[in-house]
N, C-alpha and C. Protein backbone atom coordinates (compact mmCIF):
# COMPACT_ATOMS: atom_id res chain seq x y z
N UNK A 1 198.48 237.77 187.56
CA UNK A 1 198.46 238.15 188.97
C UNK A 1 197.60 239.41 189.08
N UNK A 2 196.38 239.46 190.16
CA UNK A 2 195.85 240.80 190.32
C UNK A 2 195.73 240.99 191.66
N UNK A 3 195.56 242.29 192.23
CA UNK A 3 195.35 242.55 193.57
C UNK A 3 194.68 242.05 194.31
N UNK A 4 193.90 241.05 194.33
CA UNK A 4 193.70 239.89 195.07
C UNK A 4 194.59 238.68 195.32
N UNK A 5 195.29 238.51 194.47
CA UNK A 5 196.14 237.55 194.25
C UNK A 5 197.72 238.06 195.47
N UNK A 6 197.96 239.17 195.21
CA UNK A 6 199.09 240.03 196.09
C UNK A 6 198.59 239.91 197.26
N UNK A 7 197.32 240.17 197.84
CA UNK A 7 196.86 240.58 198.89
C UNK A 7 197.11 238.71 200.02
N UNK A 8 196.38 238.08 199.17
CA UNK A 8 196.28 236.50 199.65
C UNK A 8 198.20 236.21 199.79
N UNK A 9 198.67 236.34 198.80
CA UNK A 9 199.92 235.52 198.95
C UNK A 9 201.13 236.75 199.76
N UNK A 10 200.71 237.67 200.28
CA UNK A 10 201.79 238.45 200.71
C UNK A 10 202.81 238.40 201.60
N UNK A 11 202.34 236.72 202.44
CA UNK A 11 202.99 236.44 203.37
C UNK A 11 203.99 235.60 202.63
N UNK A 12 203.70 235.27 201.86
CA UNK A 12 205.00 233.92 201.31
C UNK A 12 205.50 235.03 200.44
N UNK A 13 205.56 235.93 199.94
CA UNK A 13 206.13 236.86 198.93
C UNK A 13 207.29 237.53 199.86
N UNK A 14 206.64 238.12 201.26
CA UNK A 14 207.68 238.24 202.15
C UNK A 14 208.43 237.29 202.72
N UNK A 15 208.03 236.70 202.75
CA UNK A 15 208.88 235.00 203.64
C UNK A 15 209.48 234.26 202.81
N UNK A 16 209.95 234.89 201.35
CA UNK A 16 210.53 233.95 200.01
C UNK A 16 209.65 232.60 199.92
N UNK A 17 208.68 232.44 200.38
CA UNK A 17 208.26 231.40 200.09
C UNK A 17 207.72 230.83 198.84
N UNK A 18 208.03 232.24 198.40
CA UNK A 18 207.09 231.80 196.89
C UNK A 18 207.72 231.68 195.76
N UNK A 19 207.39 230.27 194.78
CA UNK A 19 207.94 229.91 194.15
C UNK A 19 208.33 231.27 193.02
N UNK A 20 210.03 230.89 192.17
CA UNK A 20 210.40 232.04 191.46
C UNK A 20 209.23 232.59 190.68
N UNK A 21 208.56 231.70 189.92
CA UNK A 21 207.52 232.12 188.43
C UNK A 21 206.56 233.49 188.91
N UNK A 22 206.01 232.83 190.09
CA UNK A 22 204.84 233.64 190.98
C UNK A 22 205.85 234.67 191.45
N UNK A 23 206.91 234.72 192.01
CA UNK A 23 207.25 235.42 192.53
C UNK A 23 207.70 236.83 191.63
N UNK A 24 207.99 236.60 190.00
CA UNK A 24 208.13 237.15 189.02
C UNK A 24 206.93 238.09 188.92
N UNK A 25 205.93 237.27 188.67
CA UNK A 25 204.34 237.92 188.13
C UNK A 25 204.27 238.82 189.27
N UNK A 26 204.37 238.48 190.56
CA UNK A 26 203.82 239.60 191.67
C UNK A 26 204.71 240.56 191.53
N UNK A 27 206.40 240.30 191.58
CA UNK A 27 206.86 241.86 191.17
C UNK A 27 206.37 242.57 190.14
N UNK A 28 205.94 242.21 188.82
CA UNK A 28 205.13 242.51 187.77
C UNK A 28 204.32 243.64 188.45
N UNK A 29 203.50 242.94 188.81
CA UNK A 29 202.16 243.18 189.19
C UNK A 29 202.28 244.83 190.01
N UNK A 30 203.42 244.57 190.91
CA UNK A 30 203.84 245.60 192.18
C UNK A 30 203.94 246.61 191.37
N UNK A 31 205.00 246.78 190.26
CA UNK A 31 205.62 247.46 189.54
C UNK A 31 204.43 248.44 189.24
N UNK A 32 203.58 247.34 188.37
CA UNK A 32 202.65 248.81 187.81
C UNK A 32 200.90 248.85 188.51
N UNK A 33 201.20 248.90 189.97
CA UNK A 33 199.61 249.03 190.38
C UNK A 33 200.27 250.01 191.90
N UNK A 34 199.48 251.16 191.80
CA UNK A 34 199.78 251.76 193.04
C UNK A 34 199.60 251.47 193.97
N UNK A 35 197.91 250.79 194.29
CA UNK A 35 197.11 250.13 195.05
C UNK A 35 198.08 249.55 195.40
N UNK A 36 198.64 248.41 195.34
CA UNK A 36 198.94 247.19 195.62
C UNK A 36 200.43 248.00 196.61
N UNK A 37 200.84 248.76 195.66
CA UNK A 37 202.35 248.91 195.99
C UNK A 37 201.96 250.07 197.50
N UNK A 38 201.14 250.67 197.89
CA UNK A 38 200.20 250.96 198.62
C UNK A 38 200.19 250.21 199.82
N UNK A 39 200.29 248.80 199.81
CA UNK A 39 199.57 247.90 200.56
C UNK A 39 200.65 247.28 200.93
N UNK A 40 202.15 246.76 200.18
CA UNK A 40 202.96 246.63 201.00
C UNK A 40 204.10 247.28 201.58
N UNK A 41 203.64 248.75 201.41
CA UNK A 41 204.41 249.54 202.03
C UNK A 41 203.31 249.70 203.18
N UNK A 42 202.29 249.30 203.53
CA UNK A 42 201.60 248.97 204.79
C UNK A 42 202.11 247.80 205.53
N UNK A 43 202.34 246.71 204.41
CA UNK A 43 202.80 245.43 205.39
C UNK A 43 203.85 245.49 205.81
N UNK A 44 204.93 246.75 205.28
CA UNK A 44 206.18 246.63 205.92
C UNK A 44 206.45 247.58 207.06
N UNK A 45 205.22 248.08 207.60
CA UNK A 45 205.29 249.04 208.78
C UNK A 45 205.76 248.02 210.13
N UNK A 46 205.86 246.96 209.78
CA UNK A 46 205.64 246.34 211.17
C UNK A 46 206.29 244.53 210.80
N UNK A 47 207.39 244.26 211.02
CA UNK A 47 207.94 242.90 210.79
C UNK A 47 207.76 241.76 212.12
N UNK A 48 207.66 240.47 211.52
CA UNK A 48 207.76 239.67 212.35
C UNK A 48 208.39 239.79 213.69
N UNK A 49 209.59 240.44 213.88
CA UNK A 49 210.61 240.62 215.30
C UNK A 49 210.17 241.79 215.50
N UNK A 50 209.55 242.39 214.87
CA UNK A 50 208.64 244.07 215.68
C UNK A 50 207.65 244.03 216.17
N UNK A 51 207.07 242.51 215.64
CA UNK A 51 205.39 241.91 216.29
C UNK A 51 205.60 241.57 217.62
N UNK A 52 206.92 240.85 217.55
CA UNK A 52 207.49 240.20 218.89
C UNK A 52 207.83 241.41 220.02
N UNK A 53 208.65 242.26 219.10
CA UNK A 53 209.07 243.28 220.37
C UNK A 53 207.59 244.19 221.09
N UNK A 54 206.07 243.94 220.39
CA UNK A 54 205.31 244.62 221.19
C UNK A 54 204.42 244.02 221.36
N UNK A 55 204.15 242.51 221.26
CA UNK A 55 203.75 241.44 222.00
C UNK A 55 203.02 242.07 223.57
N UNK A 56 203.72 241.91 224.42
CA UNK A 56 203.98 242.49 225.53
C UNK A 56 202.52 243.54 225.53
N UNK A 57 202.83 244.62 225.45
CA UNK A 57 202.21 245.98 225.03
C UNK A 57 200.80 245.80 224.83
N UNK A 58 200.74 244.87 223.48
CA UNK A 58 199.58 244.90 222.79
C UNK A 58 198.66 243.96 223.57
N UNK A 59 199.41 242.76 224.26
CA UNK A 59 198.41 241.77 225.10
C UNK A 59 197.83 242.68 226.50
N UNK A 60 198.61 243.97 226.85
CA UNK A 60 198.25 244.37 227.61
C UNK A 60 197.51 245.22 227.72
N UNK A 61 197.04 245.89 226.43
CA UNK A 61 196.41 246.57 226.15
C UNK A 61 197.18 248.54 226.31
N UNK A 62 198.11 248.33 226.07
CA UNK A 62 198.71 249.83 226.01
C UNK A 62 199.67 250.21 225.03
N UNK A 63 199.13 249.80 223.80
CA UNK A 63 199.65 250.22 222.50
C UNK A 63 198.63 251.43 221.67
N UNK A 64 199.56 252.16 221.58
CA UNK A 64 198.45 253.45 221.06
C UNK A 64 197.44 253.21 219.93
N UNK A 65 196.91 253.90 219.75
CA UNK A 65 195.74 253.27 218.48
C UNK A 65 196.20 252.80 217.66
N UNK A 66 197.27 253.49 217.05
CA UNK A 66 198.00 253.78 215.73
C UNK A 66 198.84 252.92 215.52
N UNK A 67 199.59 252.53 216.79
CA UNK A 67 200.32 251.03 216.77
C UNK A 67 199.56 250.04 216.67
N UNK A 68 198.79 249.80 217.52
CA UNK A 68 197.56 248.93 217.65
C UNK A 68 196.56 248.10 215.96
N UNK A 69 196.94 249.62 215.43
CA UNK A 69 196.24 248.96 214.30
C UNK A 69 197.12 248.66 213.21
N UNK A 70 198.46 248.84 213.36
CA UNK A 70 199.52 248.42 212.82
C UNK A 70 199.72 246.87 213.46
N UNK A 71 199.48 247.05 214.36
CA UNK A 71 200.14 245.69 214.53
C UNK A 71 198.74 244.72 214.34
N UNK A 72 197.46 244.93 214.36
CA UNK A 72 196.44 244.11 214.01
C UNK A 72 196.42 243.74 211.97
N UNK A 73 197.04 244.68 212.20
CA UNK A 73 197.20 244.59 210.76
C UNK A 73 198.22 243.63 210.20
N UNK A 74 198.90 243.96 210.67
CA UNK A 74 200.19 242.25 210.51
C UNK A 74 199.71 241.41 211.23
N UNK A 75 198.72 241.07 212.49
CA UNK A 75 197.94 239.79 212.62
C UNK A 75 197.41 239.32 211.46
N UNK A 76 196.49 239.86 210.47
CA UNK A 76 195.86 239.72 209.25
C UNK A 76 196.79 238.92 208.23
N UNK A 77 197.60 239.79 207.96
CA UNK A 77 198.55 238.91 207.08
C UNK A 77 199.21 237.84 206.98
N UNK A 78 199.65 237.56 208.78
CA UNK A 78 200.68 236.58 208.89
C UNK A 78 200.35 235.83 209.74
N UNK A 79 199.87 234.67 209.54
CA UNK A 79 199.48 233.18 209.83
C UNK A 79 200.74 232.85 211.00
N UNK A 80 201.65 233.38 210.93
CA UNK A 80 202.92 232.42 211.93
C UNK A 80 202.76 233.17 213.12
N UNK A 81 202.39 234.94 212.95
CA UNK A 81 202.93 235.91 214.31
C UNK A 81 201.05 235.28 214.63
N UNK A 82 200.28 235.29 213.74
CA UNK A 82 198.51 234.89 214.57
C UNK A 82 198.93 233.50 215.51
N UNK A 83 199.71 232.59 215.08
CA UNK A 83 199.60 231.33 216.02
C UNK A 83 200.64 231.67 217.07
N UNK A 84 201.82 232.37 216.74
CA UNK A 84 202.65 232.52 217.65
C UNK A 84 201.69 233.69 218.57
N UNK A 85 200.82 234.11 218.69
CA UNK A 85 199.86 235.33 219.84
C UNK A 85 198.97 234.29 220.22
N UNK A 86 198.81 233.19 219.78
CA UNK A 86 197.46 232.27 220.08
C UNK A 86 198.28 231.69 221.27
N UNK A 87 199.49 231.15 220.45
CA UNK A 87 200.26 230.11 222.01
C UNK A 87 201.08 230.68 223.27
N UNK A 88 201.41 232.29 222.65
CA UNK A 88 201.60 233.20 223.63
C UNK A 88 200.56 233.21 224.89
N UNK A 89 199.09 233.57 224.48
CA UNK A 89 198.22 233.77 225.20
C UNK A 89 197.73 232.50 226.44
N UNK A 90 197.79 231.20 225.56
CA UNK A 90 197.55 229.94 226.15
C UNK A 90 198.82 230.01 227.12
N UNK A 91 199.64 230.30 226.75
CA UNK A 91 200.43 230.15 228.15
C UNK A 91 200.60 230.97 229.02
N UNK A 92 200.26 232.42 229.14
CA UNK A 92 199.86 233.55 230.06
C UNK A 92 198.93 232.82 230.57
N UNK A 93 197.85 232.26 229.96
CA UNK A 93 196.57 231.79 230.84
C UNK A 93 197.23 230.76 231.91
N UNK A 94 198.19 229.83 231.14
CA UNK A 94 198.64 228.56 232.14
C UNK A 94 199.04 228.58 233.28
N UNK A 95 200.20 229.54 233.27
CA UNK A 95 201.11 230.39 234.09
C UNK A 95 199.91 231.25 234.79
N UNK A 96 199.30 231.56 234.52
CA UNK A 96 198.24 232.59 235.75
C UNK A 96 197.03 231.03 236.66
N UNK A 97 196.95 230.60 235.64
CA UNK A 97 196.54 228.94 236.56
C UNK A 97 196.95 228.65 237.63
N UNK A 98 198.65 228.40 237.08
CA UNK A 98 199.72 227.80 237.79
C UNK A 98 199.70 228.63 239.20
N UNK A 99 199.95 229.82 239.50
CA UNK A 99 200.29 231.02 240.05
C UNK A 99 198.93 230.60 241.02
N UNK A 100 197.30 230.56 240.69
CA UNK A 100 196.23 230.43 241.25
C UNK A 100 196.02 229.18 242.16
N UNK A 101 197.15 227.99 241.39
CA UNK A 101 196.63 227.01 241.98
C UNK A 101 197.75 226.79 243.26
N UNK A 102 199.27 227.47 243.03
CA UNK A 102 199.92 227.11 244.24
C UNK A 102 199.60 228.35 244.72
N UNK A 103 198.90 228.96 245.16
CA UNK A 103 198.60 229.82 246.19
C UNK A 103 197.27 229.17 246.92
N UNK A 104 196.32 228.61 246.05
CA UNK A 104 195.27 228.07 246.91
C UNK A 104 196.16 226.64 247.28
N UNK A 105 197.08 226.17 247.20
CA UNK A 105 197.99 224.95 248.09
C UNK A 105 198.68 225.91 249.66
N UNK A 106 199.13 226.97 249.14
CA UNK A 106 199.67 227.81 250.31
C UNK A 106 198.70 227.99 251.52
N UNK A 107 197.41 228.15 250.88
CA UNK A 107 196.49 228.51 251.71
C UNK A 107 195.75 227.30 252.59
N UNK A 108 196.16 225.91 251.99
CA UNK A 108 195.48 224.88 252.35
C UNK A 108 196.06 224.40 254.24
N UNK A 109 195.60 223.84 254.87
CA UNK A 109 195.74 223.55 256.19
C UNK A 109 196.78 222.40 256.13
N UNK A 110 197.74 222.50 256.85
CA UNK A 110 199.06 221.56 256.71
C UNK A 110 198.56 220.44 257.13
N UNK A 111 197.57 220.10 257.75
CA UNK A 111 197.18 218.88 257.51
C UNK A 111 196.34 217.76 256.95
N UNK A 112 196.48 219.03 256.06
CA UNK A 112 195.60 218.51 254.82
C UNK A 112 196.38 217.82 253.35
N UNK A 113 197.30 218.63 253.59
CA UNK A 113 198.72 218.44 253.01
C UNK A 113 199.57 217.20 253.46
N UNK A 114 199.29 216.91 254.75
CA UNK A 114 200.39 215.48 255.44
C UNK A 114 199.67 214.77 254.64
N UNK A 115 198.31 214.84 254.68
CA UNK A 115 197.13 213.48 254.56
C UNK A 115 197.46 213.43 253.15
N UNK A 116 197.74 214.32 252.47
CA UNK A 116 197.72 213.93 250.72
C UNK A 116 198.37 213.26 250.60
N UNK A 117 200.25 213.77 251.24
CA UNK A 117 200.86 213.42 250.61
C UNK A 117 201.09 211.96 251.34
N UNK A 118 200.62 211.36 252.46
CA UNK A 118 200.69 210.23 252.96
C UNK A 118 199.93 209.12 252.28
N UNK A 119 198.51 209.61 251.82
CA UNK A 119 198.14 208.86 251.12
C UNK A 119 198.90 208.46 249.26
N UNK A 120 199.64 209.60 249.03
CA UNK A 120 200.38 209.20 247.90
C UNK A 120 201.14 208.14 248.37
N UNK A 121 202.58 208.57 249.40
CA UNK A 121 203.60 207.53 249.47
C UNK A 121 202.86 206.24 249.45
N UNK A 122 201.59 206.00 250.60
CA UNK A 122 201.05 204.70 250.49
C UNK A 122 200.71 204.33 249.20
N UNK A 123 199.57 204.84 248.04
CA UNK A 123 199.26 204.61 247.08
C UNK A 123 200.61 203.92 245.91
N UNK A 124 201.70 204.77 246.22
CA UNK A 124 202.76 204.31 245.60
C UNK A 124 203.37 203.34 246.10
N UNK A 125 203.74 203.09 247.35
CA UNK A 125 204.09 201.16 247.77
C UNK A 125 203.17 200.03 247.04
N UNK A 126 202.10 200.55 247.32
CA UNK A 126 201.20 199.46 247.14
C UNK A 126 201.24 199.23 245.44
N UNK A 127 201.48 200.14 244.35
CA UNK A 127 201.75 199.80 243.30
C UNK A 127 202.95 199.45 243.01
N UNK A 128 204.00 199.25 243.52
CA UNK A 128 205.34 198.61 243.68
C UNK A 128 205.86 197.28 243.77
C-alpha cells in the first residue's frame, strides 16, 4: 500500500467498505507515513451528514472560504455526497421550472384555459 493507494481508496476505508486484508495494509501504511496520516485528518474535517447539514449554504454560495474548501474537498473524495449534490441540484432546477411554469399558467387568459381544458375532456371521450 502507498500514498496513492490511501488517497484513491479513502472513501471505502471510511465507509468499511474495504475488504479486511486491504483494510490491514492501509492501517499499516497510516501508521507509519505522516503524509498520509496528514490527509485523513483532512478527510475527517467534514462527514457525510456535515456535507448534508451545509448543502444549503454551499449551493448558495455563502459558505466562508475555509468551509467552502472543506467541503469541496469532501466533494473530491466521496463519490455518494458528489451524486447526492448532482441530484440535489437537478431538482432545485425542477422545482424552479415548476414554480416558472405555474406562474406563466397564472398569467395565461382564462380563456385560454376553458379552451385547453375543453379540448382535453373532448380529446378524452373520444379515446374512450
Amino acid at each position: 500500500m502507498n500514498c496513492d493507494d490511501i488517497t484513491r481508496l479513502v472513501h471505502d476505508y471510511g465507509t468499511g467498505r474495504l475488504p479486511d486484508p486491504e483494510r490491514r495494509s492501509y492501517g499499516d501504511h497510516l501508521h507509519s507515513c505522516s503524509a498520509c496520516q496528514g490527509f485523513l485528518r483532512r478527510c475527517s474535517e467534514l462527514d457525510c451528514k456535515d456535507f448534508i447539514a451545509f448543502l444549503d449554504d454551499y449551493v448558495d454560495g455563502v459558505l466562508s472560504p475555509e468551509r467552502r474548501e472543506v467541503f469541496e474537498f469532501h466533494l473530491g473524495i466521496c463519490p455518494d455526497c458528489t451524486l447526492y449534490l448532482a441530484q440535489y441540484q437537478k431538482t432545485m432546477r425542477l422545482a424552479a421550472e415548476t414554480r416558472e411554469a405555474e406562474q406563466q399558467l397564472d398569467a395565461a387568459p382564462p380563456e385560454l384555459l376553458h379552451a385547453v381544458l375543453a379540448a382535453l375532456k373532448t380529446d378524452r371521450a373520444t379515446d374512450s
